[in-house]
C-alpha atoms as a PDB file:
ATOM      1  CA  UNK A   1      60.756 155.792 120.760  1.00  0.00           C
ATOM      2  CA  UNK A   2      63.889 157.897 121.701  1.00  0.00           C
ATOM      3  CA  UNK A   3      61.233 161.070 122.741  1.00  0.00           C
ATOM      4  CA  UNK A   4      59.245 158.605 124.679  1.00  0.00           C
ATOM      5  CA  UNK A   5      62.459 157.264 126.907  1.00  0.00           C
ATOM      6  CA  UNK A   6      63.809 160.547 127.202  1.00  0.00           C
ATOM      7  CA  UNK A   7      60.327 161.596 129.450  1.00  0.00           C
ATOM      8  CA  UNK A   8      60.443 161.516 133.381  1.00  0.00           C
ATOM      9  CA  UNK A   9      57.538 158.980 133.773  1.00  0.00           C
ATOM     10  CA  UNK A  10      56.227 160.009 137.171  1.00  0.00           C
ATOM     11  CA  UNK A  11      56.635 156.862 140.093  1.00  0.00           C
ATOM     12  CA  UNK A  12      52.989 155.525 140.061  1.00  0.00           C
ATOM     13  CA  UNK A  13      53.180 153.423 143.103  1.00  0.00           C
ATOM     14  CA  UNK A  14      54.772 153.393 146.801  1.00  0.00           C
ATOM     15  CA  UNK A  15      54.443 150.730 149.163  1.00  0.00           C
ATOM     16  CA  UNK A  16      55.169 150.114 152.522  1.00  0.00           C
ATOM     17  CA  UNK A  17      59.154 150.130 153.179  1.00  0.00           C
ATOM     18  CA  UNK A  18      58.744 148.014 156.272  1.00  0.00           C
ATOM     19  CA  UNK A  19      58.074 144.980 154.511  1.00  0.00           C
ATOM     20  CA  UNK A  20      60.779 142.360 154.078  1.00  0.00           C
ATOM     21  CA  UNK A  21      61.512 139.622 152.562  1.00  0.00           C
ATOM     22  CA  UNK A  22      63.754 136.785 154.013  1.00  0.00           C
ATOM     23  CA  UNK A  23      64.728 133.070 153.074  1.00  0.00           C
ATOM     24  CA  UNK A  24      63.931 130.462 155.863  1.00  0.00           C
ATOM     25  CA  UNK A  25      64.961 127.220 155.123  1.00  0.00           C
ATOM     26  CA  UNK A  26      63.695 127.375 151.343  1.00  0.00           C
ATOM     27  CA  UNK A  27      60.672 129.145 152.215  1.00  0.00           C
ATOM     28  CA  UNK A  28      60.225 133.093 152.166  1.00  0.00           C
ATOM     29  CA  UNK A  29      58.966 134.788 155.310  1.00  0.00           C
ATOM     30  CA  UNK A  30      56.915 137.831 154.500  1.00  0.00           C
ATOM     31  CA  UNK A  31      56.513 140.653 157.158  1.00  0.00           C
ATOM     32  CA  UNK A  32      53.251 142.566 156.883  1.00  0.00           C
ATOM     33  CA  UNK A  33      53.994 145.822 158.836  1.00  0.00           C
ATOM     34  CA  UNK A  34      52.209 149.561 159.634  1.00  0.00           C
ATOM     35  CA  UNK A  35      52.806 152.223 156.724  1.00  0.00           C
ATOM     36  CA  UNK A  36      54.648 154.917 158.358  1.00  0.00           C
ATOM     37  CA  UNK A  37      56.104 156.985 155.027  1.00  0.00           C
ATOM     38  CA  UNK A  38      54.123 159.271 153.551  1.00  0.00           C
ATOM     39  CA  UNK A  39      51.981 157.771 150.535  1.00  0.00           C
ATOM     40  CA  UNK A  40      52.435 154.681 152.003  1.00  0.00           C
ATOM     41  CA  UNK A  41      50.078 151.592 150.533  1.00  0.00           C
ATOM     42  CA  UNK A  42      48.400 149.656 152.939  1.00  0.00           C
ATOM     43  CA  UNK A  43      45.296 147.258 153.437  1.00  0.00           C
ATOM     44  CA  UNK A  44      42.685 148.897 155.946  1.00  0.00           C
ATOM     45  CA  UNK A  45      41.546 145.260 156.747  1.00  0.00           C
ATOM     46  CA  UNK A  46      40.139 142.254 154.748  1.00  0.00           C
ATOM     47  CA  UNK A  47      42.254 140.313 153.727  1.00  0.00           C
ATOM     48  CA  UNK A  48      45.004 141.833 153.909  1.00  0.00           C
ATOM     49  CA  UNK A  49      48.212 142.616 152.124  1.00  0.00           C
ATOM     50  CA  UNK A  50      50.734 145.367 151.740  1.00  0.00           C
ATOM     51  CA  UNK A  51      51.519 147.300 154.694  1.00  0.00           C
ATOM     52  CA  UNK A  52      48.551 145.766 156.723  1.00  0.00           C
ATOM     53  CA  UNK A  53      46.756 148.323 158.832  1.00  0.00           C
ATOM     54  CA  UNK A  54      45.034 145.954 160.726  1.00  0.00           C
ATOM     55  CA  UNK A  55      46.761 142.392 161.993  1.00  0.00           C
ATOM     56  CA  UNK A  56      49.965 144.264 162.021  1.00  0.00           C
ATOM     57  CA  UNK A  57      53.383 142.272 161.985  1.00  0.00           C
ATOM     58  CA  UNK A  58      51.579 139.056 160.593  1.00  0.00           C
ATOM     59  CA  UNK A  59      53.633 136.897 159.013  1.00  0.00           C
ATOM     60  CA  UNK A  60      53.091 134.277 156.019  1.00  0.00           C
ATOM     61  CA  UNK A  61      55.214 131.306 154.983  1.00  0.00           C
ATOM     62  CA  UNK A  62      55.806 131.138 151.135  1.00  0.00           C
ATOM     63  CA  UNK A  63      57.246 128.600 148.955  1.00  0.00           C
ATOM     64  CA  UNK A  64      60.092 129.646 146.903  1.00  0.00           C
ATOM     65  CA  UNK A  65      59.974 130.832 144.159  1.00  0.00           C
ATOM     66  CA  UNK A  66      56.293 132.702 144.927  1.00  0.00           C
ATOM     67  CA  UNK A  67      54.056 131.077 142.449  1.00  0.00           C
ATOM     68  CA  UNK A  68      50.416 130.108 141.993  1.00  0.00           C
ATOM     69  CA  UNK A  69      50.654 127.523 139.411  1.00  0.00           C
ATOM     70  CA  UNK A  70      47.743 125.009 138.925  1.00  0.00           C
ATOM     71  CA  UNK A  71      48.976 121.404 138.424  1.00  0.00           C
ATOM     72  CA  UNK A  72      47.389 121.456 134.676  1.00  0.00           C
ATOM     73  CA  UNK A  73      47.297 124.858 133.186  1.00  0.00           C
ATOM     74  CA  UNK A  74      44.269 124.972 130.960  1.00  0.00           C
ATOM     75  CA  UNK A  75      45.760 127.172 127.946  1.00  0.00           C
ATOM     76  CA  UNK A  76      43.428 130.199 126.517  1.00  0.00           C
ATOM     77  CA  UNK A  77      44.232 130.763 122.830  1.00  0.00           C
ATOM     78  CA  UNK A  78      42.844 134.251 121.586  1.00  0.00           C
ATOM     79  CA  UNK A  79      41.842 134.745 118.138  1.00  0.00           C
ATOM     80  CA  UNK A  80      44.158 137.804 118.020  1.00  0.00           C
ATOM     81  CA  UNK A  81      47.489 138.813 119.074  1.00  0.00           C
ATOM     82  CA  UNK A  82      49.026 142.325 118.832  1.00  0.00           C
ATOM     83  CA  UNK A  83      52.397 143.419 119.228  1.00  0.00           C
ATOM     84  CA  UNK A  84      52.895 146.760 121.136  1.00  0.00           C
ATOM     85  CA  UNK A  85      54.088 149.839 119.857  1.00  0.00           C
ATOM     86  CA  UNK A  86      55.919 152.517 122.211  1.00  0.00           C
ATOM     87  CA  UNK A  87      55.018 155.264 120.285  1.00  0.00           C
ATOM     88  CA  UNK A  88      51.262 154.251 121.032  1.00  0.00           C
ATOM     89  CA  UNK A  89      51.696 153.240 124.322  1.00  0.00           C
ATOM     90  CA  UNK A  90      50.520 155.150 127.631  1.00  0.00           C
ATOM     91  CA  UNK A  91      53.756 156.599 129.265  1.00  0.00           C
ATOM     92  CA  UNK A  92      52.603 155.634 132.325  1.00  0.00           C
ATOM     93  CA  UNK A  93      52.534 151.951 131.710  1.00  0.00           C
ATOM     94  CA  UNK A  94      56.037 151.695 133.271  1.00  0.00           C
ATOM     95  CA  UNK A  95      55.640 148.104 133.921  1.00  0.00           C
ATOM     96  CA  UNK A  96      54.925 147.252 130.370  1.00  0.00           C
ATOM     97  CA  UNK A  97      57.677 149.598 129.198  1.00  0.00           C
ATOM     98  CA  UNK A  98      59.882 149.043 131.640  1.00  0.00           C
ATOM     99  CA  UNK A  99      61.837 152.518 131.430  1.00  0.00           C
ATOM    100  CA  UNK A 100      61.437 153.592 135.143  1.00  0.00           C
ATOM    101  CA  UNK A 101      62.878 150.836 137.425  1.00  0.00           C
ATOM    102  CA  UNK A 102      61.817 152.139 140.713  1.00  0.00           C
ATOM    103  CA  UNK A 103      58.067 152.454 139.456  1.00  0.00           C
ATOM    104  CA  UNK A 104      58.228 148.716 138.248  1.00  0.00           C
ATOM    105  CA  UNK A 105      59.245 147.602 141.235  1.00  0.00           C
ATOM    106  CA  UNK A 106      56.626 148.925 143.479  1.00  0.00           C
ATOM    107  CA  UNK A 107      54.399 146.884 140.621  1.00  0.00           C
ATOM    108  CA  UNK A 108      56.820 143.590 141.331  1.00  0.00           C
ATOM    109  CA  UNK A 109      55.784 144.080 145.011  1.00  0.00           C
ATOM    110  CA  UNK A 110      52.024 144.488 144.440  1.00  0.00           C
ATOM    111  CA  UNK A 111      52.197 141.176 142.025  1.00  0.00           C
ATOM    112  CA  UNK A 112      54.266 139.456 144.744  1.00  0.00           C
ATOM    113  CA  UNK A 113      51.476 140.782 147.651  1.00  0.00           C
ATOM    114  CA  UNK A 114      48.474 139.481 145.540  1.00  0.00           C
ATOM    115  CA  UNK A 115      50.381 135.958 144.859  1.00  0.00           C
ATOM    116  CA  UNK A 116      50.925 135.595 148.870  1.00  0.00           C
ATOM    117  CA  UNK A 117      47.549 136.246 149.294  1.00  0.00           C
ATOM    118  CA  UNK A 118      46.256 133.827 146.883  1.00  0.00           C
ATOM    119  CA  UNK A 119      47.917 131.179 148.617  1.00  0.00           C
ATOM    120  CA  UNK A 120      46.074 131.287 151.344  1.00  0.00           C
ATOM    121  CA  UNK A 121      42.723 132.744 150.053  1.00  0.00           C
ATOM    122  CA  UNK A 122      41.114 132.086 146.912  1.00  0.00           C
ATOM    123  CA  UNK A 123      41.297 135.509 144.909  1.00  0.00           C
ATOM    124  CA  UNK A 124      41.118 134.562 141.164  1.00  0.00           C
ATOM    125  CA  UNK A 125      39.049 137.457 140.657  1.00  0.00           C
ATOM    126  CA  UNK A 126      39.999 141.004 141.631  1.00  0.00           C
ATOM    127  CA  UNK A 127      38.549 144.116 141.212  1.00  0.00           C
ATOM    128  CA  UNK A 128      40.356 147.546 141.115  1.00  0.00           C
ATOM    129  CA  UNK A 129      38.168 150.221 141.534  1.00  0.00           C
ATOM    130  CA  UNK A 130      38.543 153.976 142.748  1.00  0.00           C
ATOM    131  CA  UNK A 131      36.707 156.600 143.835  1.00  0.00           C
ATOM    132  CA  UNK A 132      36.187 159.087 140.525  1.00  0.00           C
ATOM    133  CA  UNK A 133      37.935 159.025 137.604  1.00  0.00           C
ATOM    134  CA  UNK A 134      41.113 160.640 137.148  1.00  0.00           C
ATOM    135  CA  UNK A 135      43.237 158.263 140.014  1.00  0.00           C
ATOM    136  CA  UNK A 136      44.888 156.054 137.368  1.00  0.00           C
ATOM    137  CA  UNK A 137      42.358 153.117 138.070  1.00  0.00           C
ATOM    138  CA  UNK A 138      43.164 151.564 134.467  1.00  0.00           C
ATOM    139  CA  UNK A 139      46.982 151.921 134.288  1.00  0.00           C
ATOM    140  CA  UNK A 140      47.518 150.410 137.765  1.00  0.00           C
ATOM    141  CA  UNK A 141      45.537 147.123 136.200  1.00  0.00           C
ATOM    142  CA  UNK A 142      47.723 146.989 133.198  1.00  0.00           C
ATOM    143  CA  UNK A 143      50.382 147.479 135.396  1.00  0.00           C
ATOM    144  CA  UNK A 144      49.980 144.995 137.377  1.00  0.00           C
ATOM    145  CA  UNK A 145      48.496 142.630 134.497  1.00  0.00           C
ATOM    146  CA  UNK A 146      52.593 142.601 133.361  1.00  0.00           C
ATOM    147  CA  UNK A 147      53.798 142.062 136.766  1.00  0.00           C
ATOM    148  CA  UNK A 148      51.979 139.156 136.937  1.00  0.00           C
ATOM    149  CA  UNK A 149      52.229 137.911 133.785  1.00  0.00           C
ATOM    150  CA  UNK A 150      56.416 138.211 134.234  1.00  0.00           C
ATOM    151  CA  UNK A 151      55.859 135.862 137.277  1.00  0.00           C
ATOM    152  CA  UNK A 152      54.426 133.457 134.840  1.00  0.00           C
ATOM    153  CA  UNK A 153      51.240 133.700 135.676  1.00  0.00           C
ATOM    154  CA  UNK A 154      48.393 133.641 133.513  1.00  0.00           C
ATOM    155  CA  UNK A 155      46.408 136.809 133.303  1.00  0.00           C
ATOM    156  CA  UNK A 156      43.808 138.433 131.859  1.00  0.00           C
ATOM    157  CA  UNK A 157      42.036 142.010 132.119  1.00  0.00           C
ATOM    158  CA  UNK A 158      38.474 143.349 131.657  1.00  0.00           C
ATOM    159  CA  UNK A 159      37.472 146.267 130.831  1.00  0.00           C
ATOM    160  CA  UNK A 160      34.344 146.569 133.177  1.00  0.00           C
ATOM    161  CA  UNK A 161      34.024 150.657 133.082  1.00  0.00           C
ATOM    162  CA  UNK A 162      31.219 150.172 130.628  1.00  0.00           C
ATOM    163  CA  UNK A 163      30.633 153.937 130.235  1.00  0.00           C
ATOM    164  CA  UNK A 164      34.220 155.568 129.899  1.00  0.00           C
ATOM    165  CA  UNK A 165      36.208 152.358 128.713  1.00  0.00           C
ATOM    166  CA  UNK A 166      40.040 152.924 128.528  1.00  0.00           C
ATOM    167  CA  UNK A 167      41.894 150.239 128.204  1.00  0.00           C
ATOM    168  CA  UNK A 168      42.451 149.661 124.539  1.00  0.00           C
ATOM    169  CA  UNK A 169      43.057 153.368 124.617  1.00  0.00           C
ATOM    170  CA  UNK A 170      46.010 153.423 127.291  1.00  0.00           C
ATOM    171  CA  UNK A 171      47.355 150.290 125.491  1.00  0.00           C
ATOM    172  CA  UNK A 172      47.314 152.073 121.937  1.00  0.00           C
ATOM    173  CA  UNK A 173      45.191 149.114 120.028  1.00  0.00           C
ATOM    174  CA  UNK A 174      41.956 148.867 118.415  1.00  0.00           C
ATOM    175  CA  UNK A 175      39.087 145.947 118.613  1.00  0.00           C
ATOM    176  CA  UNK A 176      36.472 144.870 116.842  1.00  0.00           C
ATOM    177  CA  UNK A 177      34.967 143.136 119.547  1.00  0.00           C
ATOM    178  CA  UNK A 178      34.416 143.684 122.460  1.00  0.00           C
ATOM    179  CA  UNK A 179      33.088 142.107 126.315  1.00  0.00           C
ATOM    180  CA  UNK A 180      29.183 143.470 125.239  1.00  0.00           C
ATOM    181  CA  UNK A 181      29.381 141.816 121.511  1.00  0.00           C
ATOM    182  CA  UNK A 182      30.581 138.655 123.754  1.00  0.00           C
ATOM    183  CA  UNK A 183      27.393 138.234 126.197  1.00  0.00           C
ATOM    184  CA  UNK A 184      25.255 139.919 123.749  1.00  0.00           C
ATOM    185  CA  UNK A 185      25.990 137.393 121.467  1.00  0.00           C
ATOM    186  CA  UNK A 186      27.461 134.299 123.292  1.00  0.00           C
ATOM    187  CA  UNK A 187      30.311 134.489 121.796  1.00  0.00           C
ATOM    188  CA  UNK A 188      33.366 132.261 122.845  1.00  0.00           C
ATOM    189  CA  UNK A 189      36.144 133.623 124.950  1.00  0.00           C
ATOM    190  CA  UNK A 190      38.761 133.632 122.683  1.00  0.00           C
ATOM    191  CA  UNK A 191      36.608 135.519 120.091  1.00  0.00           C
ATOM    192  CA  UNK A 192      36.710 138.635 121.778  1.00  0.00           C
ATOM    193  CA  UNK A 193      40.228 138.486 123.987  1.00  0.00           C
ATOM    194  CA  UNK A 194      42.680 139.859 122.761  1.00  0.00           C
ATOM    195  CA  UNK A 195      46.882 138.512 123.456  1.00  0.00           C
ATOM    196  CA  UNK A 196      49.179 141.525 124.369  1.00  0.00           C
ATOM    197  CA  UNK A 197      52.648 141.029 123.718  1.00  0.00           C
ATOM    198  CA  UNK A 198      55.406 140.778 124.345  1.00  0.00           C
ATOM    199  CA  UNK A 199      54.215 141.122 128.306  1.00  0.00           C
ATOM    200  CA  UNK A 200      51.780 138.208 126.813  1.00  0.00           C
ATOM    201  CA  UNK A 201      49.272 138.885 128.768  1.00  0.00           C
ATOM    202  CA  UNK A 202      45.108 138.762 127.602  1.00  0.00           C
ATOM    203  CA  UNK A 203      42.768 141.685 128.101  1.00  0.00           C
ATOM    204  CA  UNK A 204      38.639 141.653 127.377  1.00  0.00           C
ATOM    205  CA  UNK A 205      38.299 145.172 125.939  1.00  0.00           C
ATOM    206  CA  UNK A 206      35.053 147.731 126.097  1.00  0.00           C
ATOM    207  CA  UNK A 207      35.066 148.740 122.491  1.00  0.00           C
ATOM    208  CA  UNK A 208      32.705 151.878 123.315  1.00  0.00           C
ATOM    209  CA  UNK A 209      30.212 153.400 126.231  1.00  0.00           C
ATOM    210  CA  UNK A 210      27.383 150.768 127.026  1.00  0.00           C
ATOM    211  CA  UNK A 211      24.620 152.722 127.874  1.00  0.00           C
ATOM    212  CA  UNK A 212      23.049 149.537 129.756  1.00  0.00           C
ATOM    213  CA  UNK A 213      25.811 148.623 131.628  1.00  0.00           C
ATOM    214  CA  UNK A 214      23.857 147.408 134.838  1.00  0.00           C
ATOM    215  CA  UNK A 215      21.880 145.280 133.132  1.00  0.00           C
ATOM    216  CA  UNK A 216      25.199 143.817 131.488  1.00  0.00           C
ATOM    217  CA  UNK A 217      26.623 142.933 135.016  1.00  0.00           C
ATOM    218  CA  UNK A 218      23.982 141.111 136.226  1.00  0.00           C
ATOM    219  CA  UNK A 219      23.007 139.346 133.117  1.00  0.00           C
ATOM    220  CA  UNK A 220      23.420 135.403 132.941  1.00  0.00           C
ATOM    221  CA  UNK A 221      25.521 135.578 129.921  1.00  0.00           C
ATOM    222  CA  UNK A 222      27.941 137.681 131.951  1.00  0.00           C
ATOM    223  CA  UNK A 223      28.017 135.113 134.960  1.00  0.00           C
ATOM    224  CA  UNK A 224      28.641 132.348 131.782  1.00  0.00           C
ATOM    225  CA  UNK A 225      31.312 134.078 130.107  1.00  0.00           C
ATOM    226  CA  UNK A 226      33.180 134.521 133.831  1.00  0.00           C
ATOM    227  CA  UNK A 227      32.560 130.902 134.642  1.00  0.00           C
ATOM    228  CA  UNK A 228      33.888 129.671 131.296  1.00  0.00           C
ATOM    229  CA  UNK A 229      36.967 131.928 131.392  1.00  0.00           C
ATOM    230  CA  UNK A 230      37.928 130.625 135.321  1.00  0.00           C
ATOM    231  CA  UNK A 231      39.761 127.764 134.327  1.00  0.00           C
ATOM    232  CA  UNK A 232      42.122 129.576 132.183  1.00  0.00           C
ATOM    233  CA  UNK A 233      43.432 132.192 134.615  1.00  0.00           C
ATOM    234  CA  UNK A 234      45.274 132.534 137.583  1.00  0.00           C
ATOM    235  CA  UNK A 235      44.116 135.835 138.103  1.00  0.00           C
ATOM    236  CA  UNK A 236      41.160 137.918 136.118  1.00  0.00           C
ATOM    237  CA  UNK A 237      41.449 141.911 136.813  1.00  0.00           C
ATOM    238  CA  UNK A 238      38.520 144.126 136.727  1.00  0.00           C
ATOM    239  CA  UNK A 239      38.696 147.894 135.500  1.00  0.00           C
ATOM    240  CA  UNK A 240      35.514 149.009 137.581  1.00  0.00           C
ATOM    241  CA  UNK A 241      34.088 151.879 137.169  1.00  0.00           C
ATOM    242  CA  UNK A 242      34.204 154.431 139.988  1.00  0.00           C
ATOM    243  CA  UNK A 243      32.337 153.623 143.116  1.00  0.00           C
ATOM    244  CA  UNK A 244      31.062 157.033 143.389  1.00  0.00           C
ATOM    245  CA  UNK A 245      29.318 157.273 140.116  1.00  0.00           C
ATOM    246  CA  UNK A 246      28.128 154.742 139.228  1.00  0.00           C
ATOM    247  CA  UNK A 247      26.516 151.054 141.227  1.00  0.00           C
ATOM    248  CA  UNK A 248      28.459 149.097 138.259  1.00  0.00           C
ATOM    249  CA  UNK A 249      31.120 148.864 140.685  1.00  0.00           C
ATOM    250  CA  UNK A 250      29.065 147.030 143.723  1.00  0.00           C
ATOM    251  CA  UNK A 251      27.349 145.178 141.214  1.00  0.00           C
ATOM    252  CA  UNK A 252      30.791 144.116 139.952  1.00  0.00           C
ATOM    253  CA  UNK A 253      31.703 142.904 143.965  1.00  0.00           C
ATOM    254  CA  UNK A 254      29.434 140.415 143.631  1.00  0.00           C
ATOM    255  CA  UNK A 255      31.513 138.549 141.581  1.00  0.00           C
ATOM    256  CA  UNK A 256      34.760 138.997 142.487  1.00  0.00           C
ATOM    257  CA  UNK A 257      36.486 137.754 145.456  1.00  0.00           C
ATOM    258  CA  UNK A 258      38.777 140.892 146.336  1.00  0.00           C
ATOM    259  CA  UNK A 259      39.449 144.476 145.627  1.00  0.00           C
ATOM    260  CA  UNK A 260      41.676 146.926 145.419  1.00  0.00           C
ATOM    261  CA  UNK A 261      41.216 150.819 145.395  1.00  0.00           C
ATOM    262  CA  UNK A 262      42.892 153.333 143.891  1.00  0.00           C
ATOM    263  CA  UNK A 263      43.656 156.608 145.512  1.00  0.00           C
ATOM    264  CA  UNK A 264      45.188 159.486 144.053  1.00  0.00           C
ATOM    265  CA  UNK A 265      46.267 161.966 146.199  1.00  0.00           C
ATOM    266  CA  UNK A 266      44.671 165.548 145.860  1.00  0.00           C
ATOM    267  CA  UNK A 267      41.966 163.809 143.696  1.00  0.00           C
ATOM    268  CA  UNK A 268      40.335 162.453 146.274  1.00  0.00           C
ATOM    269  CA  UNK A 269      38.926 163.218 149.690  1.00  0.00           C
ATOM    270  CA  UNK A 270      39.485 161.810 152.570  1.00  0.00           C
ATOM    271  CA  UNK A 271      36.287 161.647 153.459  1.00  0.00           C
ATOM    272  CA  UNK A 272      35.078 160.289 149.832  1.00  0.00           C
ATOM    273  CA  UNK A 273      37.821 157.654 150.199  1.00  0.00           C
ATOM    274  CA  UNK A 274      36.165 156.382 153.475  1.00  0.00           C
ATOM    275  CA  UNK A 275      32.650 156.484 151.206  1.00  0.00           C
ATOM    276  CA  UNK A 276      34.055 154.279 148.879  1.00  0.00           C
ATOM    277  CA  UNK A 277      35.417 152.027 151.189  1.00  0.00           C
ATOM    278  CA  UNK A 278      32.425 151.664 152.868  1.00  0.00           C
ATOM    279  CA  UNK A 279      31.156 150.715 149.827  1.00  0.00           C
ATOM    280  CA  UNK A 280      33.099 147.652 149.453  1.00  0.00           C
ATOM    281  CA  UNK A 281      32.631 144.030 150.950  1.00  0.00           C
ATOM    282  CA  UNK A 282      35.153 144.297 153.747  1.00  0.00           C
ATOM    283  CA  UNK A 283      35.962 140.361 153.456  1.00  0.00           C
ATOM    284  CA  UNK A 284      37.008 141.012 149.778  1.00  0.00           C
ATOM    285  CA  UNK A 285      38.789 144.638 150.575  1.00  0.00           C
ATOM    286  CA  UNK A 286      42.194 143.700 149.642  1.00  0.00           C
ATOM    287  CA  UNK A 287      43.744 146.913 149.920  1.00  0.00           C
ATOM    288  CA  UNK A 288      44.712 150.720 149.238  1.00  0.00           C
ATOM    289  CA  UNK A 289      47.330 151.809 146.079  1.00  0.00           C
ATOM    290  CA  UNK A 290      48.345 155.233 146.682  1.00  0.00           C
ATOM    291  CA  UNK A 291      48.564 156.171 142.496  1.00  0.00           C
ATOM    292  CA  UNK A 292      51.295 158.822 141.862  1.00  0.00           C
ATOM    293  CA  UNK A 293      51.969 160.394 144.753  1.00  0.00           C
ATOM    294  CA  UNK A 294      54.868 162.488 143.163  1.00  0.00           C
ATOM    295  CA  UNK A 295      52.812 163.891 140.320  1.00  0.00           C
END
């Protein structure tokens, strides 16, 4: 534990300095303006969020606090709970360990972005995809699973890169089953989810590569097990796999209502970031996170 806190855990996330935050007669205004620092994050259009590139300077009233709380909170109860361990943990899952301040707050402000939003669009679902691996796809989801989940929200994660599955891996836990032994089998919900504490939120793991993964995505029992798990989540996040690899991730768009992609710079092209955007269904194309810029 002392080795782990002792590491320089590399900021994961910047976001656009020029938004702000101001109280107006107990509401919150929230400025949405152009990126001009480098590794600035930014939506390219859609519906917009951080450091909007398009519809620049728009403006959103919020209640205070920001919250997106049904009126009756249907409760998921998982069949397991585990208790983190540091030493197991994935260094970079500063919002989870909460060692790097600066790095969890950039996570704060993405969690804060995708509650605005959800106000005003309906964005249970939300995919975070990327172009290849290697951008930090799956620790941006976890991070953001704990942002949310500290603004009481209720949260879950699946782990829908069927053929290099990381999650349970980057959260140092093991399962015995998994979101294929759940539509294979029609399993419940809570069979197979697993409650992470103490950030208490509930991930769907990938215990292993499914070699049919396609066929997975578009199967009924997949469309069931999303429908039945709607009403007890404010927001269900998607680790996709890469757009550039593999269709899973288009497939995956047609049942989500927003996405975000991951970019990590060096790792990724200009030119195959504008692929993979072009990929995307610009009405759901939430927005850009630059992924450690200062690695």
């Amino acid at each position: 534990m002392a080795q782990l806190a002792t590491e320089t855990v590399p900021e994961l996330a910047k976001f656009d300095e020029t938004d702000t935050q101001t109280p107006i007669n107990g509401k919150q205004k929230v400025t949405k303006g152009l990126s001009t620092s480098p590794g600035g994050v930014g939506s390219v259009g859609g519906i917009g969020a951080v450091g909007a590139v398009s519809g620049v300077g728009e403006e959103i009233l919020l209640e205070t606090p920001v919250r997106h709380l049904p009126s009756q909170r249907s409760i998921m109860r998982p069949s397991r709970e585990v208790e983190l361990t540091l030493a197991r943990l994935d260094p970079h899952l500063v919002a989870i360990h909460e060692l790097d301040p600066q790095a969890v707050s950039q996570f704060n402000r993405l969690s804060v972005a995708l509650l605005s939003a959800a106000i005003r669009h309906p964005m249970r679902r939300v995919m975070l995809t990327s172009a290849h691996h290697g951008e930090g796809r799956t620790c941006v989801a976890l991070n953001v699973a704990a942002a949310l989940a500290r603004a009481r929200q209720r949260v879950l994660v699946v782990d829908t890169d069927l053929r290099r599955p990381s999650v349970c891996r980057l959260l140092g836990i093991d399962s015995e089953v998994g979101l294929a032994e759940a539509v294979a089998h029609g399993l419940k919900p809570e069979e197979a989810i697993i409650r992470i504490m103490p950030t208490d939120f509930h991930v769907l793991p990938t215990r292993g590569q499914v070699d049919n993964s396609s066929e997975l995505l578009i199967s009924p029992g997949f469309k069931r097990l999303l429908a039945d798990l709607d009403p007890y989540y404010d927001f269900i996040l998607f680790d996709s796999a890469p757009l550039l690899n593999s269709a899973d991730a288009s497939l995956l768009g047609l049942v989500t209502t927003a996405t975000l992609l991951v970019v990590r710079p060096g790792n990724t092209s200009t030119a195959q970031m504008s692929r993979s955007i072009s990929l995307l269904n610009e009405d759901a194309f939430f927005g850009v996170v630059m992924n450690r810029i200062n690695d």
